[in-house]
C-alpha atoms as a PDB file:
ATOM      1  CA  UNK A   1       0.000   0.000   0.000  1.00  0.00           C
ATOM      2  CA  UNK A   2       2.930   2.475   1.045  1.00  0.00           C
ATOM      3  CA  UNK A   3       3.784   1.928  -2.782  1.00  0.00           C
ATOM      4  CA  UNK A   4       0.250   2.839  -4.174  1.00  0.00           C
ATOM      5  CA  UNK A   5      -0.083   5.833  -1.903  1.00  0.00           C
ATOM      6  CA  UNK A   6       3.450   7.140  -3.185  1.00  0.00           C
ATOM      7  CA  UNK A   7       3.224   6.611  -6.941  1.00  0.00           C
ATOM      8  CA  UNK A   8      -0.727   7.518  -6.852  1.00  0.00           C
ATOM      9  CA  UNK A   9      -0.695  11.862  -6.898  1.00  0.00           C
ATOM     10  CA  UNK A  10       2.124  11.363 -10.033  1.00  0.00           C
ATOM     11  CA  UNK A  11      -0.448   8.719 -11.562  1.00  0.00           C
ATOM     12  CA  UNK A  12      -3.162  11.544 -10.769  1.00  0.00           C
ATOM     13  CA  UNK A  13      -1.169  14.185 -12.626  1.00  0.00           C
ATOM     14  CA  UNK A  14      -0.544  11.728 -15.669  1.00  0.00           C
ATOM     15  CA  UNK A  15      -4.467  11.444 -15.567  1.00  0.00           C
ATOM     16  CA  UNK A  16      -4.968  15.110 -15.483  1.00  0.00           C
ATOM     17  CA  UNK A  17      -3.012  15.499 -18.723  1.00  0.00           C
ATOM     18  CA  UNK A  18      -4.755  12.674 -20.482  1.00  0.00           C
ATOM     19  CA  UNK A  19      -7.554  13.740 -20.013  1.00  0.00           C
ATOM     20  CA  UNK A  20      -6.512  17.081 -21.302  1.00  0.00           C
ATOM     21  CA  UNK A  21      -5.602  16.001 -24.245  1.00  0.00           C
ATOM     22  CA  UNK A  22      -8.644  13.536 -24.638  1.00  0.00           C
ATOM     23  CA  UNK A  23     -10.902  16.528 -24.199  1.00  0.00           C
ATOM     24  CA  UNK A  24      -9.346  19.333 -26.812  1.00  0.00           C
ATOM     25  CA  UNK A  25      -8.842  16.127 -29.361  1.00  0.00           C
ATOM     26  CA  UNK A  26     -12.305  14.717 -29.255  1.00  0.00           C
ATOM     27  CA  UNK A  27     -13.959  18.308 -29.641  1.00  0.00           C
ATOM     28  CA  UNK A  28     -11.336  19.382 -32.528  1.00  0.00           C
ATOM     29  CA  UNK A  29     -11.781  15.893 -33.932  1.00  0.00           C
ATOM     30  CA  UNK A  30     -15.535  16.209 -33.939  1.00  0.00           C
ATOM     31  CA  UNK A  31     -14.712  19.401 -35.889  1.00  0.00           C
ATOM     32  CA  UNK A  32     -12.969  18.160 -38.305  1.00  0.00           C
ATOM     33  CA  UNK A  33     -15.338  14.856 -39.211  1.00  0.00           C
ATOM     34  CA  UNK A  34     -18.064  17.593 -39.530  1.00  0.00           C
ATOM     35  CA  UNK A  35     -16.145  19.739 -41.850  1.00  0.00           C
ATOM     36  CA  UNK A  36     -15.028  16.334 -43.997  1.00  0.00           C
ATOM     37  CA  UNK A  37     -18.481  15.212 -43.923  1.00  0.00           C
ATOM     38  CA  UNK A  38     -20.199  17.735 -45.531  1.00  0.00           C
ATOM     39  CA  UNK A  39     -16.887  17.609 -48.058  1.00  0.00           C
ATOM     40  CA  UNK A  40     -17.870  13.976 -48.756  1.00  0.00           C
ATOM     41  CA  UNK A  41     -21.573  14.644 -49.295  1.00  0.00           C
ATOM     42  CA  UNK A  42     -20.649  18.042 -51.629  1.00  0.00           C
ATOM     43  CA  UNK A  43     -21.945  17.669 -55.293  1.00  0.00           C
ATOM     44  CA  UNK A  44     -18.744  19.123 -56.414  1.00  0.00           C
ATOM     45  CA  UNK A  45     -16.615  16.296 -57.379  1.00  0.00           C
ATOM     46  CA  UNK A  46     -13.264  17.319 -56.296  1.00  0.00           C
ATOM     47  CA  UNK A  47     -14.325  17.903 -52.416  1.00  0.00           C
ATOM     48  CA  UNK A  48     -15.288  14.652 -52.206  1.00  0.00           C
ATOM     49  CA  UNK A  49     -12.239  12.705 -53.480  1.00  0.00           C
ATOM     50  CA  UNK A  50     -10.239  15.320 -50.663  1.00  0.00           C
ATOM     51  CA  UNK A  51     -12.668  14.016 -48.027  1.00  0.00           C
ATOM     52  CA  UNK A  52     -12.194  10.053 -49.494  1.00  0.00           C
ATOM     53  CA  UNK A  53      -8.416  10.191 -50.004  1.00  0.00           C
ATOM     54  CA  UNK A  54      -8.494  11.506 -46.088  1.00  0.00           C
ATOM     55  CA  UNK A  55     -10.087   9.310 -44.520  1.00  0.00           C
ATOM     56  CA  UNK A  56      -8.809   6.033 -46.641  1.00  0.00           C
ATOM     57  CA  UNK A  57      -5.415   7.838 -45.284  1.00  0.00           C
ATOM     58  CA  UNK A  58      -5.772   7.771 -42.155  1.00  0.00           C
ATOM     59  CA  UNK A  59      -7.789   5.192 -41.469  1.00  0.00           C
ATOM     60  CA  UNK A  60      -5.260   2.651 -43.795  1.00  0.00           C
ATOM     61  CA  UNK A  61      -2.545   3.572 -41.566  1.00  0.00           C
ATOM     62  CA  UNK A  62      -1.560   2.510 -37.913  1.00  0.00           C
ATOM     63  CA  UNK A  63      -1.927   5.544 -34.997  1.00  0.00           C
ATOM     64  CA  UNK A  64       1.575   5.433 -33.858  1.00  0.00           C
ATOM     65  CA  UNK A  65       2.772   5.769 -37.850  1.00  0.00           C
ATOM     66  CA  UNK A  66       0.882   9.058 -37.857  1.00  0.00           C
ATOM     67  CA  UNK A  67       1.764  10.283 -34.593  1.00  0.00           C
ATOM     68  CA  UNK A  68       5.590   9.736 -35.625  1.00  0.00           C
ATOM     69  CA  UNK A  69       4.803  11.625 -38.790  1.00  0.00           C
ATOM     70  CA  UNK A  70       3.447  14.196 -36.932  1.00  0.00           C
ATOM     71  CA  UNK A  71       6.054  14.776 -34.218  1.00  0.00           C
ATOM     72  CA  UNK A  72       9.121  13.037 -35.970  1.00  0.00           C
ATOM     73  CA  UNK A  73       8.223  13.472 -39.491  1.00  0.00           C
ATOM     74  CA  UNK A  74       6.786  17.322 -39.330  1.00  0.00           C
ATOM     75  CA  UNK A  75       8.916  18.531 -36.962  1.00  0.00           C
ATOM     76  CA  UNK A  76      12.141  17.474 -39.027  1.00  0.00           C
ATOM     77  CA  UNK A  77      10.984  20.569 -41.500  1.00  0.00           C
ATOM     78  CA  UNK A  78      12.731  23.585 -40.919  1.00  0.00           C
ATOM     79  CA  UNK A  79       9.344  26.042 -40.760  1.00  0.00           C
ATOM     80  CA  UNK A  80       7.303  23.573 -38.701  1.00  0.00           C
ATOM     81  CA  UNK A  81       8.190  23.033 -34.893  1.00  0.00           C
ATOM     82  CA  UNK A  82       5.657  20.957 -32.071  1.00  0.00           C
ATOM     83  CA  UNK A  83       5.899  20.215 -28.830  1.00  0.00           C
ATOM     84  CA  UNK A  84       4.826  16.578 -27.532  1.00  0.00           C
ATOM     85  CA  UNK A  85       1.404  17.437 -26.093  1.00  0.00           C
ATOM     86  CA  UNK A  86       0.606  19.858 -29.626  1.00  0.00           C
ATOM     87  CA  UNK A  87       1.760  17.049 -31.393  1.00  0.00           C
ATOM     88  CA  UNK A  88      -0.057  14.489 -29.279  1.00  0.00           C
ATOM     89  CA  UNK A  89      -3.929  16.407 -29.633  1.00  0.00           C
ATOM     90  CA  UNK A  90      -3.377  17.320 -33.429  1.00  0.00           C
ATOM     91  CA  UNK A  91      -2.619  13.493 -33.627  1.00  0.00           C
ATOM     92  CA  UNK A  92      -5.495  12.021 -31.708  1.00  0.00           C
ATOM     93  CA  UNK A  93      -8.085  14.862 -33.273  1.00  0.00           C
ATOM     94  CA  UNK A  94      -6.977  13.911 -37.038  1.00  0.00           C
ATOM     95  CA  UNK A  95      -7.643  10.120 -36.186  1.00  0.00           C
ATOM     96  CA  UNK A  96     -10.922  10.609 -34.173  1.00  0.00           C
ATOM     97  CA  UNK A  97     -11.730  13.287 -37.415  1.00  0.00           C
ATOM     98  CA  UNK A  98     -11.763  10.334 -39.841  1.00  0.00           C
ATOM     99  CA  UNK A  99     -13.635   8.159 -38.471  1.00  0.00           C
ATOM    100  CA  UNK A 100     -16.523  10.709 -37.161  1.00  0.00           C
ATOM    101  CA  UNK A 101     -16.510  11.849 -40.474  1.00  0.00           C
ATOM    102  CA  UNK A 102     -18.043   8.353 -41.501  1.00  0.00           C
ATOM    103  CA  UNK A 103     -19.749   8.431 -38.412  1.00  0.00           C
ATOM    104  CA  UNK A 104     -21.313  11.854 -39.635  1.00  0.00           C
ATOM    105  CA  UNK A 105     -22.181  11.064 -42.986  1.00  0.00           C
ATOM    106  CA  UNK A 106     -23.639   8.027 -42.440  1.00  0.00           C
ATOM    107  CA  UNK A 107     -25.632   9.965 -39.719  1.00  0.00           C
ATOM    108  CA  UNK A 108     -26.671  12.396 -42.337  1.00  0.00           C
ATOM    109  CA  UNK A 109     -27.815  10.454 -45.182  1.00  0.00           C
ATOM    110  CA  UNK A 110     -30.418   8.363 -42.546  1.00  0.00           C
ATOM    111  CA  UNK A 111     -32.494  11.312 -42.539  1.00  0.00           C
ATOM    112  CA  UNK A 112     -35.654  10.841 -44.936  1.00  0.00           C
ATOM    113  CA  UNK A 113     -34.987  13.267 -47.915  1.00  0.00           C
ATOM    114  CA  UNK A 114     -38.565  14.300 -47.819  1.00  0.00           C
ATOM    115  CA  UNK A 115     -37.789  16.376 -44.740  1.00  0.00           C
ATOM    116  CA  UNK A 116     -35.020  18.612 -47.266  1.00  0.00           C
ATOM    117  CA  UNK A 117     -37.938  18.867 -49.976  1.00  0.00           C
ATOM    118  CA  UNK A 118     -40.307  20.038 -47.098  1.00  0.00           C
ATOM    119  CA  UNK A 119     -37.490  22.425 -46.100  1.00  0.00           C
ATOM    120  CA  UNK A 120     -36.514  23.497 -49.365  1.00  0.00           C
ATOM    121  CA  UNK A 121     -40.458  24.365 -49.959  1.00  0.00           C
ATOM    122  CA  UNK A 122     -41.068  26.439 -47.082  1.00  0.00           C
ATOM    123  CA  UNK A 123     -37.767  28.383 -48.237  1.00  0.00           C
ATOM    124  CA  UNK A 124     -35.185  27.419 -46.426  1.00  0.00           C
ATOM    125  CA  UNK A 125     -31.464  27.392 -47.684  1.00  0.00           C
ATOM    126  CA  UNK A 126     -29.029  24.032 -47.376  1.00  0.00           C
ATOM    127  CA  UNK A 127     -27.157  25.641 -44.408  1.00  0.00           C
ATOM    128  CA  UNK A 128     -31.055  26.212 -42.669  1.00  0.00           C
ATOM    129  CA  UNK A 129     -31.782  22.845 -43.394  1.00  0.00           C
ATOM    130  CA  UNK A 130     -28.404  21.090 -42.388  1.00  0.00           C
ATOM    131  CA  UNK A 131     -28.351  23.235 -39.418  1.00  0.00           C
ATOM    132  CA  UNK A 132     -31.973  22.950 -38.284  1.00  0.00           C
ATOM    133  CA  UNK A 133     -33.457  19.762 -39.348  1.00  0.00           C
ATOM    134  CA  UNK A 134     -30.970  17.068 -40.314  1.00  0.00           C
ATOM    135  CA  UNK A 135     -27.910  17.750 -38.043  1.00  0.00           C
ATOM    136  CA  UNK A 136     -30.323  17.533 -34.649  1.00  0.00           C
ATOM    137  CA  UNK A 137     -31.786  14.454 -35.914  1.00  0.00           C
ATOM    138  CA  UNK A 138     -28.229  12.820 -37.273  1.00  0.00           C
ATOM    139  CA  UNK A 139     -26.954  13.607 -34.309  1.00  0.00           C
ATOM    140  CA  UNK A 140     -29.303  11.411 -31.734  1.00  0.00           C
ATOM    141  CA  UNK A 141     -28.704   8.739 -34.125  1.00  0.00           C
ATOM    142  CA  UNK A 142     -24.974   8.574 -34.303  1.00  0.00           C
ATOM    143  CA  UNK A 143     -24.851   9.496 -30.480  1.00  0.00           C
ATOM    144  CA  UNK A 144     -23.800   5.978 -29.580  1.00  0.00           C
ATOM    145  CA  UNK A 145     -21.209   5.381 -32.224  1.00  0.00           C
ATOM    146  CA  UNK A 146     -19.517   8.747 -31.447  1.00  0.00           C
ATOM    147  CA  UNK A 147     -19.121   7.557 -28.195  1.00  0.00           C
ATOM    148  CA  UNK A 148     -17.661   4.281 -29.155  1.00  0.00           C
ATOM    149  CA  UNK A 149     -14.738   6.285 -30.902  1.00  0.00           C
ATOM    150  CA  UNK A 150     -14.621   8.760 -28.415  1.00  0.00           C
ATOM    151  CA  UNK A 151     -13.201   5.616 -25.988  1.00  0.00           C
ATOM    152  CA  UNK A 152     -11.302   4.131 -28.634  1.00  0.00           C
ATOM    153  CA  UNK A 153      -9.508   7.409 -28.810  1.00  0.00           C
ATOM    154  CA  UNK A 154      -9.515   7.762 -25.320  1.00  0.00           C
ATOM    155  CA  UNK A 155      -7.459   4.272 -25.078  1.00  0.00           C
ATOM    156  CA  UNK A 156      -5.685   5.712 -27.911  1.00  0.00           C
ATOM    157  CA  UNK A 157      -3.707   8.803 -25.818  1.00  0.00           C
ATOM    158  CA  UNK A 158      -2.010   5.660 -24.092  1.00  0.00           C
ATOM    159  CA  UNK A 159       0.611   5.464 -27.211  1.00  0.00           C
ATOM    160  CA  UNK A 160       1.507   9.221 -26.348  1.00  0.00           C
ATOM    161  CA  UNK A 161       4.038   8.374 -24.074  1.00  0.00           C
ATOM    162  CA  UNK A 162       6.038   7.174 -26.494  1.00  0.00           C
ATOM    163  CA  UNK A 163       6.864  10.892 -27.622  1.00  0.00           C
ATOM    164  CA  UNK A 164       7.628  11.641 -23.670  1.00  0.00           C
ATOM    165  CA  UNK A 165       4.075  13.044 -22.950  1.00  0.00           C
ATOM    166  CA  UNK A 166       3.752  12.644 -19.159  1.00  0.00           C
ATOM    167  CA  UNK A 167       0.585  10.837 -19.246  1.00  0.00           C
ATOM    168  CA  UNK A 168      -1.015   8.504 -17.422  1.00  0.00           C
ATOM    169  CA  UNK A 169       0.647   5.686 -19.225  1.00  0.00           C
ATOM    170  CA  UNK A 170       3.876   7.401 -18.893  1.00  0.00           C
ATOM    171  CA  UNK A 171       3.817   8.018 -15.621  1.00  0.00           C
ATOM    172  CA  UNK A 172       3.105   4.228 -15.037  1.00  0.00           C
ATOM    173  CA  UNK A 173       6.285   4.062 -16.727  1.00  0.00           C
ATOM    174  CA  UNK A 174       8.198   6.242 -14.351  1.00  0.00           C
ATOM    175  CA  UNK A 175       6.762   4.979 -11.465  1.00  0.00           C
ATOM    176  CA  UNK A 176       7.060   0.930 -12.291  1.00  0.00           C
ATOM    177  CA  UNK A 177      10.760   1.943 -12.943  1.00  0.00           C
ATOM    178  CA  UNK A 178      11.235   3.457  -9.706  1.00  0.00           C
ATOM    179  CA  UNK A 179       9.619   1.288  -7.592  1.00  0.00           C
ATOM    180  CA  UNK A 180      10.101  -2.301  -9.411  1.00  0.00           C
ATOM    181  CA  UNK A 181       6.616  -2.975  -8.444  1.00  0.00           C
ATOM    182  CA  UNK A 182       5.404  -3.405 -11.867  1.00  0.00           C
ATOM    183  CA  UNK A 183       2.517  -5.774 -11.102  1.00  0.00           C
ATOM    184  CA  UNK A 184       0.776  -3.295  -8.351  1.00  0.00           C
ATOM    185  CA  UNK A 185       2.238   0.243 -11.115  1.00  0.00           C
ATOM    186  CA  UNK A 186       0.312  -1.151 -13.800  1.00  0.00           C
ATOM    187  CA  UNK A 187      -2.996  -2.185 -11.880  1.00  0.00           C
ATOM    188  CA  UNK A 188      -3.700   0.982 -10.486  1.00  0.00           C
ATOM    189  CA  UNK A 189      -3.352   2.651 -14.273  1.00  0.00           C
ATOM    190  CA  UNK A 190      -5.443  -0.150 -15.190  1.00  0.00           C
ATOM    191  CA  UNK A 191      -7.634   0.754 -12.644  1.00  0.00           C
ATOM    192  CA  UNK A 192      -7.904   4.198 -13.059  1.00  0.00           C
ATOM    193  CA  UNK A 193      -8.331   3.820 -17.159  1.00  0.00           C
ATOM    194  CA  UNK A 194     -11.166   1.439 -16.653  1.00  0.00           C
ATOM    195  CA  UNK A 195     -12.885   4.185 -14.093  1.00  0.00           C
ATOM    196  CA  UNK A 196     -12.586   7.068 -16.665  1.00  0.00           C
ATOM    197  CA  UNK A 197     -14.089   4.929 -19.466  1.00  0.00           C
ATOM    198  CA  UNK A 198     -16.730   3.048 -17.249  1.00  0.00           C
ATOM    199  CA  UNK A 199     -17.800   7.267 -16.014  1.00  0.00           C
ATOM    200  CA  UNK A 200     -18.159   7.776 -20.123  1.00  0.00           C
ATOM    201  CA  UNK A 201     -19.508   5.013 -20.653  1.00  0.00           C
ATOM    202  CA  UNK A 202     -22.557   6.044 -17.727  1.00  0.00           C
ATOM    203  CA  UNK A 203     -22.304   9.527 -19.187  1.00  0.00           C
ATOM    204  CA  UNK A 204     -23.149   8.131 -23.070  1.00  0.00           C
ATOM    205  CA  UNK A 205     -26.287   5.945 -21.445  1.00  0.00           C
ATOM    206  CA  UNK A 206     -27.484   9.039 -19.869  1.00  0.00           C
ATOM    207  CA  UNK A 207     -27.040  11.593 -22.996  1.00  0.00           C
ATOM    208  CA  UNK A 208     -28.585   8.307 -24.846  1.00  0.00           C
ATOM    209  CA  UNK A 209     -31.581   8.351 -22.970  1.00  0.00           C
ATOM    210  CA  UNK A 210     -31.864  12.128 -22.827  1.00  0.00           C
ATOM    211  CA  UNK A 211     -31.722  12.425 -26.831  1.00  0.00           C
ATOM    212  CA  UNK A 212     -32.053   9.280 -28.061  1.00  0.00           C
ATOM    213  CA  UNK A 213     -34.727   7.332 -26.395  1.00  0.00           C
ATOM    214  CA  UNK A 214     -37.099   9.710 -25.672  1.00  0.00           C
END
């Protein structure tokens, strides 16, 4: 226990800075599938194949490939220079980005089209009727799966460390290390990962019912 109580206000910190990043990633990653799945839905041909060749990107290639890009691969160019935890939240948001955007659109194009004819007669423009009518309704139905990649990329920020982001996974690191008490180190961040996604988890059901159910 006198090893638990030590390591546990540096595991605490770690936390504090995943769930940092977790938060500014998911929101700027929500962004960003928004933005690429209205791209993808465009009737101008060339939008879509930027929206298609970005998510076949990054969803064809491994996380830690495109956070080494990002923090090894960009940062080796003279005019471009990020720290871990910039790196680390432009990483996660790009990956959560691609797959909401499919999350999005497939949100989107479940709404009936007769409800954009009804708009469209009554005078309303696209943006009205994206902003008014289908995005509210999309977004109850995609609730669920948004949260599903919002954990995945939750369990995702556990690769940061690997750039020296003093996480909760790194700190694990540190402390396992210090103490040689790997077995008891890596149960409490075990632990403490399954409370944070069990609490979003409860926190999805409730939005779920709120929005979805009723």
């Amino acid at each position: 226990m006198d090893v638990i109580s030590a390591a546990l206000p540096y595991l605490l910190e770690g936390l504090k800075v995943t769930l940092y990043i977790f938060v500014i990633a998911i929101i700027l990653g929500f962004l960003i599938g928004l933005v690429v799945a209205l791209l993808r839905l465009a009737p101008i041909k060339p939008l879509n194949w930027i929206a298609i060749a970005f998510i076949d990107a990054i969803r064809g290639t491994p996380f830690l490939v495109q956070l080494f890009f990002i923090y090894f691969g960009l940062n080796s160019l003279p005019f471009i220079s990020l720290n871990s935890t910039t790196a680390g939240i432009v990483t996660v948001a790009i990956n959560a980005g691609a797959y909401f955007a499919e999350i999005i659109r497939a949100g989107i194009q479940s709404i009936d089209k007769g409800q954009t004819e009804a708009a469209r007669s009554l005078g309303l423009t696209g943006f009205q009727n994206m902003y008014y009518i289908v995005l509210p309704q999309a977004f109850r139905r995609m609730l669920p799966t948004i949260t599903n990649q919002s954990i995945i990329s939750l369990k995702d920020t556990s690769l940061l460390s690997v750039i020296g982001i003093a996480d909760l996974t790194q700190q694990g690191e540190i402390q396992a290390s210090a103490t040689f008490e790997a077995f008891k180190i890596w149960l409490i961040v075990g632990i403490i990962y399954f409370i944070i996604i069990y609490l979003l988890t409860l926190l999805a059901n409730v939005l779920e019912r709120r929005f979805v159910l009723r």
